[in-house]
Protein backbone atom coordinates (compact mmCIF):
# COMPACT_ATOMS: atom_id res chain seq x y z
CA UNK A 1 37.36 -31.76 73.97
CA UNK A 2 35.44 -32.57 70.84
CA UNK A 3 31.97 -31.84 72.05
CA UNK A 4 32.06 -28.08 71.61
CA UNK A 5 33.05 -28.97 67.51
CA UNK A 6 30.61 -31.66 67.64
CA UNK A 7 27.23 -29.52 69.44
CA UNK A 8 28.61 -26.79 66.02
CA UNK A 9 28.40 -28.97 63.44
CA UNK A 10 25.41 -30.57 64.44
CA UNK A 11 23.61 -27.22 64.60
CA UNK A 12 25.31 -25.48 61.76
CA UNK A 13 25.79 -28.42 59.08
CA UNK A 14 23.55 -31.58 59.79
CA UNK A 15 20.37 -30.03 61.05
CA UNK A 16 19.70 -27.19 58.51
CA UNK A 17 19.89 -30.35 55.93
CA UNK A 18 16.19 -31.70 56.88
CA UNK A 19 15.40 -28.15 54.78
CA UNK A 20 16.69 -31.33 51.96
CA UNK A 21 12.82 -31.75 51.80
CA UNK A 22 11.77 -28.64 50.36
CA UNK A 23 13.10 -29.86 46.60
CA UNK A 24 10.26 -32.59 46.92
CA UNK A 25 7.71 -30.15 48.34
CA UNK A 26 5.72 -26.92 46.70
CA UNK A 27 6.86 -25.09 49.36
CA UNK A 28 4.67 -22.28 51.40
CA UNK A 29 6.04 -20.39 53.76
CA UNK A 30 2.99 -19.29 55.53
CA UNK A 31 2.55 -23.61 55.82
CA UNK A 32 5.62 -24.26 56.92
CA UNK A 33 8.01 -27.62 56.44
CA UNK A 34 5.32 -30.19 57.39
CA UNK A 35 1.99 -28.96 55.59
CA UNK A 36 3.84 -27.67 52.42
CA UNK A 37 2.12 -29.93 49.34
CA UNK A 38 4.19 -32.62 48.63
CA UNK A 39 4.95 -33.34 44.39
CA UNK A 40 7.94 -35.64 44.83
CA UNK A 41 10.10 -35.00 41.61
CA UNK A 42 8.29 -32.52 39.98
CA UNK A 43 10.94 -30.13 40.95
CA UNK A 44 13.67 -32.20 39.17
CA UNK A 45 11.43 -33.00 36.05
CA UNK A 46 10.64 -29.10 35.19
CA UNK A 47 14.26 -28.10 36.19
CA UNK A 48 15.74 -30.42 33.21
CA UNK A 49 12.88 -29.21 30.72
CA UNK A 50 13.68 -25.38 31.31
CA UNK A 51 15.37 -24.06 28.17
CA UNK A 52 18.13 -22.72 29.88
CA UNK A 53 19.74 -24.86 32.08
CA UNK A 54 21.94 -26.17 29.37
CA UNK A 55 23.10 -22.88 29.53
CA UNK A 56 23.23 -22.23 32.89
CA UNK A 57 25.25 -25.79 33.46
CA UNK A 58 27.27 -25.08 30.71
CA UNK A 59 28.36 -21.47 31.84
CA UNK A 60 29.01 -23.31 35.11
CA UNK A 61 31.48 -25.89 34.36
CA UNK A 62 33.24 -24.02 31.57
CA UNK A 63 33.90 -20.68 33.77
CA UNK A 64 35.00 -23.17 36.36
CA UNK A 65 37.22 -25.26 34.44
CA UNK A 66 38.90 -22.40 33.11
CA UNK A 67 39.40 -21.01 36.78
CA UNK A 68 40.98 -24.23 37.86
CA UNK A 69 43.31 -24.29 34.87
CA UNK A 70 44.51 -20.51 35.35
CA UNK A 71 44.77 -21.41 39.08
CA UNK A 72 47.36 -23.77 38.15
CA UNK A 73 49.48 -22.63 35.48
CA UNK A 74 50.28 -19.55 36.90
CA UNK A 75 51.29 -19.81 40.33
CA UNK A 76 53.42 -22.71 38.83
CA UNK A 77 55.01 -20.22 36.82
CA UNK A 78 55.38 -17.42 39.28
CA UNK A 79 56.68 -19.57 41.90
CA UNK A 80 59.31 -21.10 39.61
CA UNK A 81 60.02 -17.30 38.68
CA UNK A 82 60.52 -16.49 42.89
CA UNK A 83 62.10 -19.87 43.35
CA UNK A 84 65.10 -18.38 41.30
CA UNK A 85 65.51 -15.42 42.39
CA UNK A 86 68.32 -14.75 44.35
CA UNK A 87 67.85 -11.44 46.37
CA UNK A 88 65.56 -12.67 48.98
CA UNK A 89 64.35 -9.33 49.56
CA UNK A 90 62.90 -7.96 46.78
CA UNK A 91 61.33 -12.27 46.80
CA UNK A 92 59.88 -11.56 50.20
CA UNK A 93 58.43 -8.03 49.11
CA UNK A 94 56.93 -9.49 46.15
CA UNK A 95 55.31 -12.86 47.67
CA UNK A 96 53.54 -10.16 50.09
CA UNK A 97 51.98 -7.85 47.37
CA UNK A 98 51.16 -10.56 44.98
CA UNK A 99 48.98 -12.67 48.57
CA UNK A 100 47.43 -9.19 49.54
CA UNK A 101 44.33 -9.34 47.60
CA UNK A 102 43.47 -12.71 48.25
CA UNK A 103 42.66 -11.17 51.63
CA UNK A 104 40.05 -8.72 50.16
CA UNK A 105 36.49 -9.67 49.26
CA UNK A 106 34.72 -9.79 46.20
CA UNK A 107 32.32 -7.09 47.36
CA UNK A 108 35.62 -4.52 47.20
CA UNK A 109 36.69 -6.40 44.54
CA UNK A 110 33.50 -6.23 42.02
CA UNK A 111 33.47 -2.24 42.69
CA UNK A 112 37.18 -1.48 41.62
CA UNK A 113 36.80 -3.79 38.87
CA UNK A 114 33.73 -2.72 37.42
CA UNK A 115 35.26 1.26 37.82
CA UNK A 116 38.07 0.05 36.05
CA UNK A 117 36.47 -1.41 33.09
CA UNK A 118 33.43 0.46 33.02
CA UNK A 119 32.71 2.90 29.92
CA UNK A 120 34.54 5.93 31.13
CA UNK A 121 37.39 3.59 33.06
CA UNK A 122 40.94 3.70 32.98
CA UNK A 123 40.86 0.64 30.34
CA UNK A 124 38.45 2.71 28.09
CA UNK A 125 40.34 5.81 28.33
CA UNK A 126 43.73 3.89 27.29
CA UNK A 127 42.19 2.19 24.72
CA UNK A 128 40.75 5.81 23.28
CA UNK A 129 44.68 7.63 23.48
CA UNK A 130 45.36 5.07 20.24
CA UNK A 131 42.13 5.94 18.52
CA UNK A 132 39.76 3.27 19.37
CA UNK A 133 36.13 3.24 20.34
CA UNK A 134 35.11 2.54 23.97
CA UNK A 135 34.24 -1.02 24.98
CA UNK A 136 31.32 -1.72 27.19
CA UNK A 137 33.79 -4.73 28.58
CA UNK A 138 31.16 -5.20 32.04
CA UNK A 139 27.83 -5.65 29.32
CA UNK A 140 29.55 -7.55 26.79
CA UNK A 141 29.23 -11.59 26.81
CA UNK A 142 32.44 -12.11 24.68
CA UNK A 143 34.23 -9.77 27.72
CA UNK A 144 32.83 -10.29 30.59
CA UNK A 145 33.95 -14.09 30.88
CA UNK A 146 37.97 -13.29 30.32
CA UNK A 147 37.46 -10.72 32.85
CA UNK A 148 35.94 -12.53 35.13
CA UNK A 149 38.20 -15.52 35.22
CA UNK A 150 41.30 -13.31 34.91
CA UNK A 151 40.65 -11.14 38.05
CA UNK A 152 40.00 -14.79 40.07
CA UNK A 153 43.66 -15.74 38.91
CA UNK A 154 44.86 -12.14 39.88
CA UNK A 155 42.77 -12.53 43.40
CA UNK A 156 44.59 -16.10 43.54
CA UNK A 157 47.41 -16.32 42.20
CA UNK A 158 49.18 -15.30 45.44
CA UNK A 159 47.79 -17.79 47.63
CA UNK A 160 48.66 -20.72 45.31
CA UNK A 161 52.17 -19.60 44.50
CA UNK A 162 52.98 -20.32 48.48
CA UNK A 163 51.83 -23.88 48.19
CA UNK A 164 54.07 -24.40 44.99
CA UNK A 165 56.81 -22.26 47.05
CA UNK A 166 56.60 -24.48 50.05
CA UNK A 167 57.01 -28.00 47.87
CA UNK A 168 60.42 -26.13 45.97
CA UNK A 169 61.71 -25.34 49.43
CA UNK A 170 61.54 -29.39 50.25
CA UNK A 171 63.62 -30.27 47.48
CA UNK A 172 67.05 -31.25 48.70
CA UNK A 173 69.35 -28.37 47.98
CA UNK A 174 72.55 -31.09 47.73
CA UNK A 175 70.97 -31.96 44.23
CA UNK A 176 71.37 -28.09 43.02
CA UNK A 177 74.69 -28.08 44.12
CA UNK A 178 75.87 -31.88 42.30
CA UNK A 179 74.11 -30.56 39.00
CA UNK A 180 75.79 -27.52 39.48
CA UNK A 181 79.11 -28.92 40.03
CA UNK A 182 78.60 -31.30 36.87
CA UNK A 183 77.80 -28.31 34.75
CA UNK A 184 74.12 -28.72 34.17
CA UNK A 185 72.39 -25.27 33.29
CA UNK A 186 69.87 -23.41 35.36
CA UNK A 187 66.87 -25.15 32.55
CA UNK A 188 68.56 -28.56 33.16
CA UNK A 189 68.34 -27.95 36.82
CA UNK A 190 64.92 -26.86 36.41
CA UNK A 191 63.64 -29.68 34.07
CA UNK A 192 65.46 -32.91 36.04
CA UNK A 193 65.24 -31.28 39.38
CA UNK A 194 62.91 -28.99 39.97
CA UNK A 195 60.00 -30.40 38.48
CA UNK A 196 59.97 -34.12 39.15
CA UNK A 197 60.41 -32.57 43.16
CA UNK A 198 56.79 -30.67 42.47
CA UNK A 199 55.18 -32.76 40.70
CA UNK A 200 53.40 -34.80 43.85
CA UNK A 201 52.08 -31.48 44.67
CA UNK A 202 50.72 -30.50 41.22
CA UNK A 203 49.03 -33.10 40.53
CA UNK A 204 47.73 -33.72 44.14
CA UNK A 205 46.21 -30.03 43.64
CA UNK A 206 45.11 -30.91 40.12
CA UNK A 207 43.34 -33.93 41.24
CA UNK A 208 41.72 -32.03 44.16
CA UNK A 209 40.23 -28.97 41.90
CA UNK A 210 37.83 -31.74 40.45
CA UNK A 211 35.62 -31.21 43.60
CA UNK A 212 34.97 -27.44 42.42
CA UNK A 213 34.03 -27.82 38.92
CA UNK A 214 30.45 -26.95 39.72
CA UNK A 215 31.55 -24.02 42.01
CA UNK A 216 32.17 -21.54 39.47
CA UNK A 217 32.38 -18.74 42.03
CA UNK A 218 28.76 -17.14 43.74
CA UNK A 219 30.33 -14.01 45.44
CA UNK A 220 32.36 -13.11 42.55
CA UNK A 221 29.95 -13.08 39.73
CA UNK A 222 26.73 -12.34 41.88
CA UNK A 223 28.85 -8.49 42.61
CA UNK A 224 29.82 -8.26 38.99
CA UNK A 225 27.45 -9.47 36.61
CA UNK A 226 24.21 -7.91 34.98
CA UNK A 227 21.25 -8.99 33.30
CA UNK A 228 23.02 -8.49 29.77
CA UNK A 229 25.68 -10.98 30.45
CA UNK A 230 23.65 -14.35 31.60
CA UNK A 231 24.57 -15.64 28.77
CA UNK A 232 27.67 -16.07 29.62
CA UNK A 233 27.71 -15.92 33.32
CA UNK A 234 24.93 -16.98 34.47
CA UNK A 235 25.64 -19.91 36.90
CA UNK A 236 24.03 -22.36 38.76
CA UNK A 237 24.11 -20.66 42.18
CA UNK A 238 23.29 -17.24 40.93
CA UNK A 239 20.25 -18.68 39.25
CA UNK A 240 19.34 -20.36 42.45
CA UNK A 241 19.43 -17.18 43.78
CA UNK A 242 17.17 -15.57 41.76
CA UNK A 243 14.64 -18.27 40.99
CA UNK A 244 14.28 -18.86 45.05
CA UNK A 245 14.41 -15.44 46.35
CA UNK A 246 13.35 -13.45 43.47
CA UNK A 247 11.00 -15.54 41.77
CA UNK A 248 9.68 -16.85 44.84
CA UNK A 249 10.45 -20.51 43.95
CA UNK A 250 11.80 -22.30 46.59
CA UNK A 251 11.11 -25.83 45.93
CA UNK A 252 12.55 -25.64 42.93
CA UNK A 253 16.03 -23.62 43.90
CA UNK A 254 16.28 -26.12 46.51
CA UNK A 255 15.87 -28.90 43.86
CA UNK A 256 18.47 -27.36 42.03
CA UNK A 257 20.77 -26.58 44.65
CA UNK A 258 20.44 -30.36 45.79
CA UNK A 259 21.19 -31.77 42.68
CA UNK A 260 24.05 -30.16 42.09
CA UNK A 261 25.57 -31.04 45.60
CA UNK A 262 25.16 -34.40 44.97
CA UNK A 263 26.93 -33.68 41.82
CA UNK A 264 29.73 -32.15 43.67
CA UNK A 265 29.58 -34.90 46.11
CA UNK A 266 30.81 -37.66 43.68
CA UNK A 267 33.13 -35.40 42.11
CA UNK A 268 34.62 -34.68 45.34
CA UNK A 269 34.86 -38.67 46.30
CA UNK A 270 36.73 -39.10 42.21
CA UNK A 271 39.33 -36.67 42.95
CA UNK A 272 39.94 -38.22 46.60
CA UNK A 273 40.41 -41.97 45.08
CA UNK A 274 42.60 -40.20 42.35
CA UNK A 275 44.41 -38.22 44.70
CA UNK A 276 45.31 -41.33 47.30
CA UNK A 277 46.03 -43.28 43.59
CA UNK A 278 48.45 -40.66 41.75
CA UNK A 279 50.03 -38.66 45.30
CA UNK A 280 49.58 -41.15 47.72
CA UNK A 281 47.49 -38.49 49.84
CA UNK A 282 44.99 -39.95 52.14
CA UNK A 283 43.54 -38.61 55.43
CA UNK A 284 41.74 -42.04 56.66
């Protein structure tokens, strides 16, 4: 039963790794794997003197930090805003809208987003009804980070508000209905009940996001940016991008690519230990 999975991830995931090797070679494709020159770490040593990776590694962690964060706080707060609401209906109608565009990619995404906000969008054209100058939001560094971390909490939101949703339904409804009966009020209920039943869940999820603070988000910001804006969103995978298949430079993407997988390795092995430490969630 396992060898179907097994023949997959051997082709797909372990054998496409020996391509590890090109971040120690000057790679050539007309020479191929094995008679590419080899320069061990120079790869690693002109990577760390560019000028801008500080940048780049900056604008990576910070846009993904601040995704993580948003991706928290509010599908907490919408799901404790469906979790008491009390015609199931209209909580069912909205918990459908609210998941739909976490179904739709960031290639349909970018293009409504950047007609939206573009110079003669609907933002701009609100904007001018109370007298103000258009904005070019999609060329503008101090705009085009808030927008692109609030349309990933938008995209979201949805998704994460049926985890939180899920934990609420576990709490024992028999405690609602003793606070009740004692008189507590719905914020008491919420404060002494509510939370301490969610928060295994929040920080289990919190602990978890520490994996992705290098993955600031390739399809999203590779449809929306521009060459005005790398100074804010320029991150590492988009500039792997260009600097391998642009610029030609494949040793060094690949050197840059690796490093930052290893990166993301031991982050993801952190927020494991913390994970099995503060929720008691292990899988071995």
């Amino acid at each position: 039963m396992l060898l179907p999975g097994m023949v997959i991830v051997l082709l797909f995931s372990i054998l496409p790794m020996v391509g590890i090797v090109i971040a120690f070679q000057d790679f050539n494709p007309g020479r191929g794997l094995f008679q590419s020159e080899w320069v061990g770490y120079d790869n690693f040593r002109y990577m760390f003197e560019l000028p801008e990776i500080k940048q780049v590694l900056m604008n990576t962690v910070s846009i993904a930090i601040m995704k993580i964060i948003g991706n928290m706080i509010f599908p907490l707060m919408f799901a404790l805003m469906l979790h008491e609401t009390v015609f199931l209906r209209i909580k069912r109608w909205v918990q459908t809208i609210v998941y739909l565009p976490h179904f739709l990619s960031w290639v349909i995404l970018s293009g409504i987003l950047l007609e939206i906000f573009s110079y003669r969008g609907v933002v701009n054209q609100f904007i001018g009804w109370f007298g103000f100058e258009p904005i070019l939001f999609i060329s503008s560094n101090s705009w085009f980070r808030p927008i692109l971390v609030g349309s990933d909490i938008w995209k979201e939101f949805g998704f994460g508000t049926i985890i939180y949703l899920a934990a609420l339904t576990g709490i024992n409804p028999a405690l609602y209905e003793a606070a009740e009966l004692d008189g507590a009020s719905r914020w008491q209920r919420l404060r002494y009940i509510t939370m301490p039943g969610i928060t295994t869940t929040i920080i289990l999820l919190a602990t978890l996001s520490l994996g992705n603070v290098l993955n600031a988000g390739f399809d999203q910001i590779f449809n929306m940016y521009n060459a005005r804006v790398y100074d804010s969103a320029d991150i590492i995978d988009t500039y792997v991008f260009r600097a391998g298949i642009n610029n030609l430079q494949y040793g060094f993407a690949t050197a840059v690519g690796l490093l930052k997988s290893v990166v993301s390795f031991v982050l993801i092995i952190m927020s494991y230990v913390l994970a099995s430490r503060l929720a008691n969630y292990r899988i071995f």
